[in-house]
N, C-alpha and C. Protein backbone atom coordinates (compact mmCIF):
# COMPACT_ATOMS: atom_id res chain seq x y z
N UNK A 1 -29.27 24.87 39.18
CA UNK A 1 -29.69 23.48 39.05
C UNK A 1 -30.33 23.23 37.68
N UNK A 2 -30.88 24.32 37.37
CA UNK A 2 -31.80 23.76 36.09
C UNK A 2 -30.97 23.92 34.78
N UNK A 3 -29.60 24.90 34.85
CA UNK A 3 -28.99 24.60 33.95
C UNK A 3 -28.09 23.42 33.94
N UNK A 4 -27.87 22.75 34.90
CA UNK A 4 -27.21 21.73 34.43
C UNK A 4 -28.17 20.46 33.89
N UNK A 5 -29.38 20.50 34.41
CA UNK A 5 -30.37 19.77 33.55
C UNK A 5 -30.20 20.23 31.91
N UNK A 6 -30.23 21.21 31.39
CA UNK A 6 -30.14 21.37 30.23
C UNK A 6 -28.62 21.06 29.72
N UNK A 7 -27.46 21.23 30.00
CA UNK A 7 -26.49 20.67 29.66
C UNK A 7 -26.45 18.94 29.49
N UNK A 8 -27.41 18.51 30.55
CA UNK A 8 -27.71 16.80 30.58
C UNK A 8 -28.34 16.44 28.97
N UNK A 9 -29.22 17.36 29.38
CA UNK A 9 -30.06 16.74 28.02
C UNK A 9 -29.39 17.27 26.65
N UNK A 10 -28.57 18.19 26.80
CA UNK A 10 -27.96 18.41 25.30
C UNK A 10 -26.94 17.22 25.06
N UNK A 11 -26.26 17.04 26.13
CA UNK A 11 -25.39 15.93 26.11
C UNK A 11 -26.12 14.50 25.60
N UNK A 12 -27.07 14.53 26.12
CA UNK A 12 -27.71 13.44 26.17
C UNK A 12 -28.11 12.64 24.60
N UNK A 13 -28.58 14.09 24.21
CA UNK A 13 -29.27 14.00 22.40
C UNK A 13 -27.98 14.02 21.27
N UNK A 14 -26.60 14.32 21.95
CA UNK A 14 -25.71 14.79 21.22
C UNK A 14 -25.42 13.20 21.28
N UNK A 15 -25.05 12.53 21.88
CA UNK A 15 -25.10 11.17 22.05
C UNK A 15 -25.80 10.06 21.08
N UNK A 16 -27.17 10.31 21.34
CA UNK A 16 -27.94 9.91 20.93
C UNK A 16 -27.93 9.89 19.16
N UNK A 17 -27.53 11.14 18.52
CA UNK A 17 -27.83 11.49 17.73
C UNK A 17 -26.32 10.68 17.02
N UNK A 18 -25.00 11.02 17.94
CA UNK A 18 -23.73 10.66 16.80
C UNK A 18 -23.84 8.76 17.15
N UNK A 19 -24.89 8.05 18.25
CA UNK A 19 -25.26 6.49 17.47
C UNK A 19 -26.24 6.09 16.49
N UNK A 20 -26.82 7.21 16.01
CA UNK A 20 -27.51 6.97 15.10
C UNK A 20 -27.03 7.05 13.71
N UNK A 21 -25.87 8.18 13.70
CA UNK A 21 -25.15 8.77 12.50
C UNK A 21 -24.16 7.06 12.55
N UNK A 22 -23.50 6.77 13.59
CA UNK A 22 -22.53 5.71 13.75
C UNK A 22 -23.14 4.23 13.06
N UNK A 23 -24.08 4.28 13.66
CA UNK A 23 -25.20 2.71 12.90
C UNK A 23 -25.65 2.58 11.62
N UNK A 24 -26.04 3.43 11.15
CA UNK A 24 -27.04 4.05 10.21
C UNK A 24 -26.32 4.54 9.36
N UNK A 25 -25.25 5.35 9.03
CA UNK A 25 -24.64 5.72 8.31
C UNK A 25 -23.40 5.34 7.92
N UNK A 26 -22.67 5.22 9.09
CA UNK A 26 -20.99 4.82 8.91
C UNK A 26 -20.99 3.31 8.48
N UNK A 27 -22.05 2.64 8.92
CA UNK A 27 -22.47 0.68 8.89
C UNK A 27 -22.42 1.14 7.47
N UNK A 28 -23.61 1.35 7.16
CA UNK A 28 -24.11 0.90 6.03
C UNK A 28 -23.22 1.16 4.72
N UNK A 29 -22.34 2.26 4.46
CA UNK A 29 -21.45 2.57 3.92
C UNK A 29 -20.14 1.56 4.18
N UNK A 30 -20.10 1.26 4.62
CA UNK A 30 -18.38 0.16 5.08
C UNK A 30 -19.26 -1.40 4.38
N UNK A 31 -20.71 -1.73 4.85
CA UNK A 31 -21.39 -2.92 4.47
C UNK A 31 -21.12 -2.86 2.50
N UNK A 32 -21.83 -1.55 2.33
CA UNK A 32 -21.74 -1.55 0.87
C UNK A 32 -20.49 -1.59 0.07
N UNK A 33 -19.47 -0.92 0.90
CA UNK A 33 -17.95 -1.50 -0.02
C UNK A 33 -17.43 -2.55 -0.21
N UNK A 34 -17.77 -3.19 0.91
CA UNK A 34 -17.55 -4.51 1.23
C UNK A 34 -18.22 -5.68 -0.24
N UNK A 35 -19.50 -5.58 -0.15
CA UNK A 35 -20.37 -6.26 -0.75
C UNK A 35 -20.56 -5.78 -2.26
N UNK A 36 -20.12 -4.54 -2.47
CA UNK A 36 -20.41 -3.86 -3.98
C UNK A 36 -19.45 -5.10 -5.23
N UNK A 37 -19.77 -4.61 -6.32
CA UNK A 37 -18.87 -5.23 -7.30
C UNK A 37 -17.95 -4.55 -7.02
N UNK A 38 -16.59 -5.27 -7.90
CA UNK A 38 -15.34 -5.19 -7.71
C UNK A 38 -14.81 -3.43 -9.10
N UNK A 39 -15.43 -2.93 -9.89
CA UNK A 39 -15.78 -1.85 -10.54
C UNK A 39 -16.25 -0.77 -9.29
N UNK A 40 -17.16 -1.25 -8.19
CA UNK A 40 -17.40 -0.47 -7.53
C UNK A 40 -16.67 -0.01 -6.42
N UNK A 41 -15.88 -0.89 -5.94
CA UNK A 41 -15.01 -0.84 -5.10
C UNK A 41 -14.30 0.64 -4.72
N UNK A 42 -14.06 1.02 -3.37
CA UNK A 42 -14.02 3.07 -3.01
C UNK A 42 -12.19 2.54 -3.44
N UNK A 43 -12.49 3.66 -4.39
CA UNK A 43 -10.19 3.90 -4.47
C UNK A 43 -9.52 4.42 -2.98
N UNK A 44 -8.49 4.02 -2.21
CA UNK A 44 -7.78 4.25 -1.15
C UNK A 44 -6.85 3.45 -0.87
N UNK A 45 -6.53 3.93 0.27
CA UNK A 45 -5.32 3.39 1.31
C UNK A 45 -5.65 2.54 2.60
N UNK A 46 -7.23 2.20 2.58
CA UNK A 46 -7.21 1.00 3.71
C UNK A 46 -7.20 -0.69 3.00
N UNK A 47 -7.39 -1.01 4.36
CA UNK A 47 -7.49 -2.50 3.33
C UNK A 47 -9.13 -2.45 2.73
N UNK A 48 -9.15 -3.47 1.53
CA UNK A 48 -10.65 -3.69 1.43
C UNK A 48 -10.53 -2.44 0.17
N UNK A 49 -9.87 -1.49 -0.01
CA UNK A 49 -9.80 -0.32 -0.76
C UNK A 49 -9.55 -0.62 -2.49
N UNK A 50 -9.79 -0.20 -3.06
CA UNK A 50 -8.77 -0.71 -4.98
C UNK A 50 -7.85 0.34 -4.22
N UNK A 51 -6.61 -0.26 -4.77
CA UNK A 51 -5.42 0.71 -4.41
C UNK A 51 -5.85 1.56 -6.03
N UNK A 52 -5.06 2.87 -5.47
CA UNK A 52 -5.18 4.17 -6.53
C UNK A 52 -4.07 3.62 -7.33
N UNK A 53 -4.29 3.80 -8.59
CA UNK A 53 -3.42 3.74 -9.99
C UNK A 53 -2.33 4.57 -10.07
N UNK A 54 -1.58 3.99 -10.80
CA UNK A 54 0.01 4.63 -10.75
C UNK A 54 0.33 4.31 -12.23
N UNK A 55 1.49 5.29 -12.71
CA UNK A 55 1.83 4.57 -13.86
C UNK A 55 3.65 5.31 -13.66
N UNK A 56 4.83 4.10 -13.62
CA UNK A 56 6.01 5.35 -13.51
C UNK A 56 7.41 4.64 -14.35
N UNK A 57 8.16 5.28 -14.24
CA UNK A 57 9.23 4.96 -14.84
C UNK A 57 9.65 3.65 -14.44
N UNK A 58 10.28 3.11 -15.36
CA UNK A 58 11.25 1.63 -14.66
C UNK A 58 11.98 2.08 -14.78
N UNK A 59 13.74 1.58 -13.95
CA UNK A 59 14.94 1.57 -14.10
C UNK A 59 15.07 0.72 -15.20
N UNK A 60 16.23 0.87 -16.01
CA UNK A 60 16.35 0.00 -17.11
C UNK A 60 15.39 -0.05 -18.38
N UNK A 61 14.18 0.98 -18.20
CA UNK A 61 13.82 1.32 -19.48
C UNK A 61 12.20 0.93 -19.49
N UNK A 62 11.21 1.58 -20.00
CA UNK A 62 9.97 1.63 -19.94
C UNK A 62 9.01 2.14 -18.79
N UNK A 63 7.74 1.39 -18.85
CA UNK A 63 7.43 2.30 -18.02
C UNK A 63 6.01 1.16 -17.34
N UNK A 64 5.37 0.87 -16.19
CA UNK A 64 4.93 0.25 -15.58
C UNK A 64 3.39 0.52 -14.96
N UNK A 65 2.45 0.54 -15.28
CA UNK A 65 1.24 0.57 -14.88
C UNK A 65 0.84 -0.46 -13.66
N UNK A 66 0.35 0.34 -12.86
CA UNK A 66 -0.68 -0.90 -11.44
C UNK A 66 -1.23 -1.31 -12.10
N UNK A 67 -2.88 -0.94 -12.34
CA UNK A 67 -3.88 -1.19 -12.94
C UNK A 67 -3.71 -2.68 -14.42
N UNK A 68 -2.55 -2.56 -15.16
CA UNK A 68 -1.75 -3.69 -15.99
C UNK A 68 -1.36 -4.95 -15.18
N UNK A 69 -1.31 -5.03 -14.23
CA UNK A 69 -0.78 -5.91 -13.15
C UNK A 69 -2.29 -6.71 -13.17
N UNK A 70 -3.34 -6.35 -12.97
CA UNK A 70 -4.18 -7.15 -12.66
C UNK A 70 -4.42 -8.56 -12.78
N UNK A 71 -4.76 -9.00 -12.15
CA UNK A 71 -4.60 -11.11 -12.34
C UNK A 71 -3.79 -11.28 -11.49
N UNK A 72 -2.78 -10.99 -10.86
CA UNK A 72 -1.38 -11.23 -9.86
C UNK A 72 -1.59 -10.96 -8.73
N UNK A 73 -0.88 -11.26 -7.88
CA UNK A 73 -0.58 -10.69 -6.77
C UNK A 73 0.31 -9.80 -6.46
N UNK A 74 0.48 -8.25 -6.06
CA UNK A 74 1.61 -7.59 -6.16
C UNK A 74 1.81 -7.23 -4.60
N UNK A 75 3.44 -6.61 -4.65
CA UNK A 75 3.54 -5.86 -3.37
C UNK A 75 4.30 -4.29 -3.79
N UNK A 76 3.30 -3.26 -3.50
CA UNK A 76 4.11 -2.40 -3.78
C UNK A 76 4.88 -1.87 -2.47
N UNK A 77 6.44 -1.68 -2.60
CA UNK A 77 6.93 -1.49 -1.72
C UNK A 77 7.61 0.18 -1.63
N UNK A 78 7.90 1.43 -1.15
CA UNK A 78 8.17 2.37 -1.31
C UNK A 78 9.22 2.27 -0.60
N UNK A 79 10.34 2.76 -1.35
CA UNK A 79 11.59 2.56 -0.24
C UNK A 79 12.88 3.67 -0.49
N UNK A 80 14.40 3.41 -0.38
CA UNK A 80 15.06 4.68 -1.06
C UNK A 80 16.73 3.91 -0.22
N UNK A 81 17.64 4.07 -0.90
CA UNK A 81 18.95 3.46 -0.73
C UNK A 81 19.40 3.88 0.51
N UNK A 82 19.14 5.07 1.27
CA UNK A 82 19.89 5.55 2.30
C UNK A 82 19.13 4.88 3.68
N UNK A 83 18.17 4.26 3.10
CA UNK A 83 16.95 3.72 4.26
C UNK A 83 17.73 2.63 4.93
N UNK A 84 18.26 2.39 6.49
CA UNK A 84 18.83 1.22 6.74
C UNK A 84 17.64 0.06 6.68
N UNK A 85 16.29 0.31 7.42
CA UNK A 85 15.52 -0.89 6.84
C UNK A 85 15.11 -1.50 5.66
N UNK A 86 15.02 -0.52 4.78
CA UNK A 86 14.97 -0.43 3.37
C UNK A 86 15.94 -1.64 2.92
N UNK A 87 16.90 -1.27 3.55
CA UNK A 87 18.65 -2.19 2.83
C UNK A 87 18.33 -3.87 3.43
N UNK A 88 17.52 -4.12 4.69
CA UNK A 88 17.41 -5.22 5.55
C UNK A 88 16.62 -6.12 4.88
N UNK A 89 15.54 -5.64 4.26
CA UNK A 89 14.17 -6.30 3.79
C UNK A 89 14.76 -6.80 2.50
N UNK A 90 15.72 -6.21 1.79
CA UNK A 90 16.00 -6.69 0.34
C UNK A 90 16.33 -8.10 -0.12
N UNK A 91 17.36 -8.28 0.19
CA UNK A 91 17.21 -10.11 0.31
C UNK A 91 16.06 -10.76 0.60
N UNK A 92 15.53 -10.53 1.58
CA UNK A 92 14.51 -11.41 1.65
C UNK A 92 13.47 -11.16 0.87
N UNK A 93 13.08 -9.93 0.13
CA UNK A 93 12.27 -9.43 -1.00
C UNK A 93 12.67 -10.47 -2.31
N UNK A 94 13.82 -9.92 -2.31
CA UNK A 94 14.67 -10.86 -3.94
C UNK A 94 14.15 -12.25 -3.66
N UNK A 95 14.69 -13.01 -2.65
CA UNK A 95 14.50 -14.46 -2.52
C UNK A 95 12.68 -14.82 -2.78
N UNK A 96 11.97 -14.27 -1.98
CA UNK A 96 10.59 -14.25 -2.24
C UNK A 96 10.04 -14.23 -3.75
N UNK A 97 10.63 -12.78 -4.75
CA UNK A 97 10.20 -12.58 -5.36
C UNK A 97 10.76 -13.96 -6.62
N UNK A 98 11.96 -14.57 -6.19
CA UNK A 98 12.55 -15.20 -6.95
C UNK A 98 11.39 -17.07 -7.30
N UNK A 99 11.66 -16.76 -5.87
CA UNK A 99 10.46 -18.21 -5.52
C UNK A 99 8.68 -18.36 -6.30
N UNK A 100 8.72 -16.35 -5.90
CA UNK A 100 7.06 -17.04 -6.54
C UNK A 100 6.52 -16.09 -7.60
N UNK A 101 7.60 -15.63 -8.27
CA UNK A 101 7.32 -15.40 -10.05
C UNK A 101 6.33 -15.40 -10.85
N UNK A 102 6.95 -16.85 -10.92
CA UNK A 102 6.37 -18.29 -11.66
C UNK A 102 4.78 -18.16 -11.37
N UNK A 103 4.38 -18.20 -10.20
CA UNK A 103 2.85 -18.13 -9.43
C UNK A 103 2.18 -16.70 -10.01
N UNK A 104 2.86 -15.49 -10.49
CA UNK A 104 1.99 -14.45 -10.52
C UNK A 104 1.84 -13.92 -9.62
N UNK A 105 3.48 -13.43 -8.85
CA UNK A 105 3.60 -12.55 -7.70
C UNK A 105 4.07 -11.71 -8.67
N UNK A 106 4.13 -9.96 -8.41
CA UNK A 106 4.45 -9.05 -8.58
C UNK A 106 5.77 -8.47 -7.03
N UNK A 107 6.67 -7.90 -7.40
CA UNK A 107 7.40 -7.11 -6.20
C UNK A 107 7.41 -5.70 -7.36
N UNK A 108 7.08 -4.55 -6.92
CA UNK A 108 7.01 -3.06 -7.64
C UNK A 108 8.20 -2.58 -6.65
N UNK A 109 9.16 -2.28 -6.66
CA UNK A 109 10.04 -1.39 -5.71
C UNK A 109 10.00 -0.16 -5.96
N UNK A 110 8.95 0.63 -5.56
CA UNK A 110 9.00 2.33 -5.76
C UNK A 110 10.19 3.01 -5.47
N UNK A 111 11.09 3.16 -5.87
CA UNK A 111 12.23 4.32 -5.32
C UNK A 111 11.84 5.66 -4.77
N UNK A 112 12.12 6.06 -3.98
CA UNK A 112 11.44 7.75 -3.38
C UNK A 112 12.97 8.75 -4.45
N UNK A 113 13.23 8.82 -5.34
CA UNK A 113 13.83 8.83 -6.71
C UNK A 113 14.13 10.34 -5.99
N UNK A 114 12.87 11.49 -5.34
CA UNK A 114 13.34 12.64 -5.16
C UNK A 114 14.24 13.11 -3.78
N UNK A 115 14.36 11.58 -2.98
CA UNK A 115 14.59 11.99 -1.43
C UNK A 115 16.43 11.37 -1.59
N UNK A 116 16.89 10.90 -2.88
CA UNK A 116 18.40 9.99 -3.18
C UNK A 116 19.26 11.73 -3.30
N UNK A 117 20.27 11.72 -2.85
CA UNK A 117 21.33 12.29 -3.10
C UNK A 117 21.49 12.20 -4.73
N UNK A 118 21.93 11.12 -5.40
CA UNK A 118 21.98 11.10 -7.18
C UNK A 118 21.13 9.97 -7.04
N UNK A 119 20.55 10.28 -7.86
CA UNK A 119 19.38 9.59 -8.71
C UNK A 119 20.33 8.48 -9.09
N UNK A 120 21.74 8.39 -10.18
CA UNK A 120 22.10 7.06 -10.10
C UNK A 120 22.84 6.37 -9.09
N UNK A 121 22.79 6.22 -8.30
CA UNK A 121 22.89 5.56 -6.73
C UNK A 121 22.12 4.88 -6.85
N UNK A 122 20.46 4.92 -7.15
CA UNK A 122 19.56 4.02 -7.50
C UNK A 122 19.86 2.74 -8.31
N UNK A 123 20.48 2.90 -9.36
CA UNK A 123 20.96 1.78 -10.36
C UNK A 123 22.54 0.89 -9.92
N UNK A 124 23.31 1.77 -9.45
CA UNK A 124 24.31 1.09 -8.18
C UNK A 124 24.08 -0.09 -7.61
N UNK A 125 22.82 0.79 -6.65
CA UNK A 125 22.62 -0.20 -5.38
C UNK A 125 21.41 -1.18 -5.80
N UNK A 126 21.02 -1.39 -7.07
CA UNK A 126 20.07 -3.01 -8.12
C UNK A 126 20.92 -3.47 -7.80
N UNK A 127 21.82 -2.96 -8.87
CA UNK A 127 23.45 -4.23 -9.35
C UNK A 127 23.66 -5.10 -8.20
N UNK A 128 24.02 -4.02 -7.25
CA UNK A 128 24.64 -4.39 -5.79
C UNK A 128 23.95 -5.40 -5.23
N UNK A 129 22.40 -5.22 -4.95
CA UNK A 129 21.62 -5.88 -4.15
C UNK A 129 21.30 -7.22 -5.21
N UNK A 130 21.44 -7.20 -6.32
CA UNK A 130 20.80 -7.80 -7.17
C UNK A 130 19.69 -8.08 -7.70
N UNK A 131 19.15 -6.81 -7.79
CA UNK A 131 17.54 -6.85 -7.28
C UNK A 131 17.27 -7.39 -8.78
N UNK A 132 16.44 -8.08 -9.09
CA UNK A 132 15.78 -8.46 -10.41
C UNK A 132 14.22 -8.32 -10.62
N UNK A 133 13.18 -7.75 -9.30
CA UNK A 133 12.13 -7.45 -9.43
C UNK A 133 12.07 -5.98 -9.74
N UNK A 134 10.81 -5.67 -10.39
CA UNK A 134 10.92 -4.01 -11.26
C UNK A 134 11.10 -2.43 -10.21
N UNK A 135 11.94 -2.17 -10.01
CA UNK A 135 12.24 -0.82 -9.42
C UNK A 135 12.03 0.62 -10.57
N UNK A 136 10.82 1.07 -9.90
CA UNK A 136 10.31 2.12 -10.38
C UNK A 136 10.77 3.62 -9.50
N UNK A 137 10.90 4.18 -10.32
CA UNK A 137 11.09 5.49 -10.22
C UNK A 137 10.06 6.73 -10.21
N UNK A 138 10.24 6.88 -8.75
CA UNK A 138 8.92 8.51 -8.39
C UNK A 138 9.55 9.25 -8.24
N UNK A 139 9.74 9.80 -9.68
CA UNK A 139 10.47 11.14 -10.10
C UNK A 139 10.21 12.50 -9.26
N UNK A 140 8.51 12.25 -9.55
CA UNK A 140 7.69 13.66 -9.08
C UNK A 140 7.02 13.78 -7.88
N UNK A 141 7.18 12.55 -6.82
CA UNK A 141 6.81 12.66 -5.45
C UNK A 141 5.03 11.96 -5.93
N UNK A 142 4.73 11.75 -7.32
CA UNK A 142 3.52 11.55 -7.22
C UNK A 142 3.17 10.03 -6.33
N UNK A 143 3.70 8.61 -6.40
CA UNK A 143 3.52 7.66 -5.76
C UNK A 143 3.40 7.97 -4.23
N UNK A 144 4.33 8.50 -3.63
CA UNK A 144 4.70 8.73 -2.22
C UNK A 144 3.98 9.75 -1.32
N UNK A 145 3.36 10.60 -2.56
CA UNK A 145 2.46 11.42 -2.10
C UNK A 145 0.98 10.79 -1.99
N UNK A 146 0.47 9.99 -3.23
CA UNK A 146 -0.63 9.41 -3.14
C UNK A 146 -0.78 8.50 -1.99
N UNK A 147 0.28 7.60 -1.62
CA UNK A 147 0.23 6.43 -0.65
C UNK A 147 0.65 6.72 0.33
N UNK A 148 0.92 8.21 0.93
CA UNK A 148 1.14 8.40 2.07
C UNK A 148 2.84 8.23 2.48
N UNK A 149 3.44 7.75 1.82
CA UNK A 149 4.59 7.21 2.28
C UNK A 149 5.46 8.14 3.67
N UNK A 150 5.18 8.19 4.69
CA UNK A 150 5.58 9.05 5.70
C UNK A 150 7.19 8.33 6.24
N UNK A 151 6.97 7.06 6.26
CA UNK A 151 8.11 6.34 6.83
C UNK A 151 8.44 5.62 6.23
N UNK A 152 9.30 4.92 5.55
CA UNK A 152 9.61 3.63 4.81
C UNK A 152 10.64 3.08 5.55
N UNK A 153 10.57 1.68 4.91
CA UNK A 153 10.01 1.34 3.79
C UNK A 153 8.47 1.03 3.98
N UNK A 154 7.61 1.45 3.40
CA UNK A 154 6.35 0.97 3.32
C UNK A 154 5.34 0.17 2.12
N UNK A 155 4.67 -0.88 2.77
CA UNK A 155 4.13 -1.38 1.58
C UNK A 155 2.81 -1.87 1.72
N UNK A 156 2.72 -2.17 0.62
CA UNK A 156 0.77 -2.65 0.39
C UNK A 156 0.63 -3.74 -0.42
N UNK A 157 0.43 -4.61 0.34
CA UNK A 157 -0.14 -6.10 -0.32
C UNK A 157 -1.09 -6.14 -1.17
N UNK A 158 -1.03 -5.92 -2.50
CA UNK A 158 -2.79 -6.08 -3.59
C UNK A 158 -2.93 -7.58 -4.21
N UNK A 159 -4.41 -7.89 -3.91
CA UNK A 159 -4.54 -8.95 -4.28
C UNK A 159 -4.87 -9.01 -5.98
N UNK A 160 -5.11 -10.06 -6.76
CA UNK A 160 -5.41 -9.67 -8.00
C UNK A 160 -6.56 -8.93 -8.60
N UNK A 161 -7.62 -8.78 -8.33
CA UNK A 161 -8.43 -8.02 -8.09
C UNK A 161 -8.32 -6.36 -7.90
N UNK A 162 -6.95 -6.18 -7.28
CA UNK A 162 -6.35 -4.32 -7.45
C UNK A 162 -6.87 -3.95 -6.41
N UNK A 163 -6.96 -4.80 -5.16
CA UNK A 163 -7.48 -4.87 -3.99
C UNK A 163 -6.68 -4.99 -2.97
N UNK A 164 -6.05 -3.49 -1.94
CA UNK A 164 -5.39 -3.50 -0.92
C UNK A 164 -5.77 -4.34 0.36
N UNK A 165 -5.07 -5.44 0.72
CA UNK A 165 -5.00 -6.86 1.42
C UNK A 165 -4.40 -6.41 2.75
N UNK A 166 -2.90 -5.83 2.84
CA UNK A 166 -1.95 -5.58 4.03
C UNK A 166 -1.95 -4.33 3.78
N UNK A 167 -1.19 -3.72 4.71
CA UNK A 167 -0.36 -2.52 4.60
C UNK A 167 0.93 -2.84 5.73
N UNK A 168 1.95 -2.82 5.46
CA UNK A 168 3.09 -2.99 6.34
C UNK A 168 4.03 -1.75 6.32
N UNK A 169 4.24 -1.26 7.37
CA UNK A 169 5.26 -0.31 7.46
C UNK A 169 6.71 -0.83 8.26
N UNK A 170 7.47 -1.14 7.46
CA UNK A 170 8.96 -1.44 8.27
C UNK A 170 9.34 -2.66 7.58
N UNK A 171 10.38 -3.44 7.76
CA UNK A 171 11.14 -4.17 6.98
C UNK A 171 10.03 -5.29 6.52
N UNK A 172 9.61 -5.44 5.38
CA UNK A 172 9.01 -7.22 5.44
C UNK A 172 10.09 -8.42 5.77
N UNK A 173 9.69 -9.55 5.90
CA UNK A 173 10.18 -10.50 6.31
C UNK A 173 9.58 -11.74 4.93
N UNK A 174 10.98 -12.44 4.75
CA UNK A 174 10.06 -13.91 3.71
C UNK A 174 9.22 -14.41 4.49
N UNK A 175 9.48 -14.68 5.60
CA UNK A 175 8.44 -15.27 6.19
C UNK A 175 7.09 -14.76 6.11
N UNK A 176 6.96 -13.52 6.68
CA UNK A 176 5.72 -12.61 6.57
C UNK A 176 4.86 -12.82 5.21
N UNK A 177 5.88 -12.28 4.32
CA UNK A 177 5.40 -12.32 3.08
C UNK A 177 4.97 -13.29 2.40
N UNK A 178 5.60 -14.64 2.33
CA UNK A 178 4.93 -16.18 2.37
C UNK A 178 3.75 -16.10 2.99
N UNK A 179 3.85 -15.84 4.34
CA UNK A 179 2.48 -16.30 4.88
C UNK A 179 1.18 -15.50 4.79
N UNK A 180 1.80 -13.79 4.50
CA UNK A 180 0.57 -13.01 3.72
C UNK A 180 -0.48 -13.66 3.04
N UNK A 181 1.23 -13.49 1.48
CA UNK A 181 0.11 -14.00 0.27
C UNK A 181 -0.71 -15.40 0.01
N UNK A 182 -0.09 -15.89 0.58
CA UNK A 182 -0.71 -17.37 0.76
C UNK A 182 -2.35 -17.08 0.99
N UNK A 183 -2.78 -16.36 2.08
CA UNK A 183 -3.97 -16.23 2.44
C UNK A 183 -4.95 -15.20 1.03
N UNK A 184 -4.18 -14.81 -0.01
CA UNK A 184 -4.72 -13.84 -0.92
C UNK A 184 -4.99 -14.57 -2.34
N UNK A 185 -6.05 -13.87 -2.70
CA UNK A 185 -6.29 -14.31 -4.39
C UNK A 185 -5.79 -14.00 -4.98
């Protein structure tokens, strides 16, 4: 009997102890990212996060910095030609990106560059799709590795600020995407 009194009370303080760590610690840390300057802001992959910096090849020549983007609205999207959702979302990407340009939308199309059968298959399937927003090339797995990319197509809504807004995994939609950014600075 009296050991299960002591199992009570260990339980009890163990409790006790991870709402204090939960209030007190985990709060106040999520309050301060929130509220910090925009310099202070934690680098990651949730929303509320500065998305982590990238810098990679373009198709068609040069080379493309996140962090340069700032002032806009971007979507970085991670994707790869053999992807059937990948292939679904494109039109309605192009049309989007076509519409709001002009406004200081960004579309980044990350290619997964190491997961293509030939690398030029990539430049093929622009032509093809007609893509005219910037398709970058992750030669070295570094984008896809930083952002997690487990499933694509996947993407991350940044507001101008370099501030992760969405995260969407699976085809976007114009619609979606209209009604995202609309709500973003």
């Amino acid at each position: 009997m009296k050991r299960n009194h002591i199992w009570a009370v260990v339980v009890l303080v163990a409790l006790l102890a991870w709402g204090v760590v939960d209030a007190y610690v985990l709060d106040t840390g999520a309050e301060n990212a929130a509220t910090s300057e925009p310099g202070s802001v934690p680098i990651g992959l949730e929303k509320g996060n500065l998305a982590p910096d990238f810098e990679l090849r373009q198709l068609g020549g040069g080379k493309v910095k996140l962090s340069d983007l700032r002032g806009k609205k971007v979507i970085v999207n991670l994707w790869a030609t053999w992807c059937p959702p990948c292939r679904a979302e494109i039109p309605d990407m192009q049309r989007f990106y076509e519409a709001n340009k002009a406004n200081g939308v960004v579309i980044l199309g990350v290619n997964l560059t190491t997961t293509e059968t030939k690398p030029e298959y990539v430049e093929a399937f622009v032509q093809a799709y007609g893509m005219t927003f910037p398709v970058l090339l992750d030669d070295e797995k570094h984008v896809s590795g930083v952002y997690k990319a487990i499933s694509i197509p996947t993407s991350f809504l940044i507001d101008s600020n370099g501030v992760i807004r969405e995260k969407y995994i699976g085809p976007m939609s114009y619609e979606w995407m209209e009604k995202t950014l609309a709500g973003m600075q």
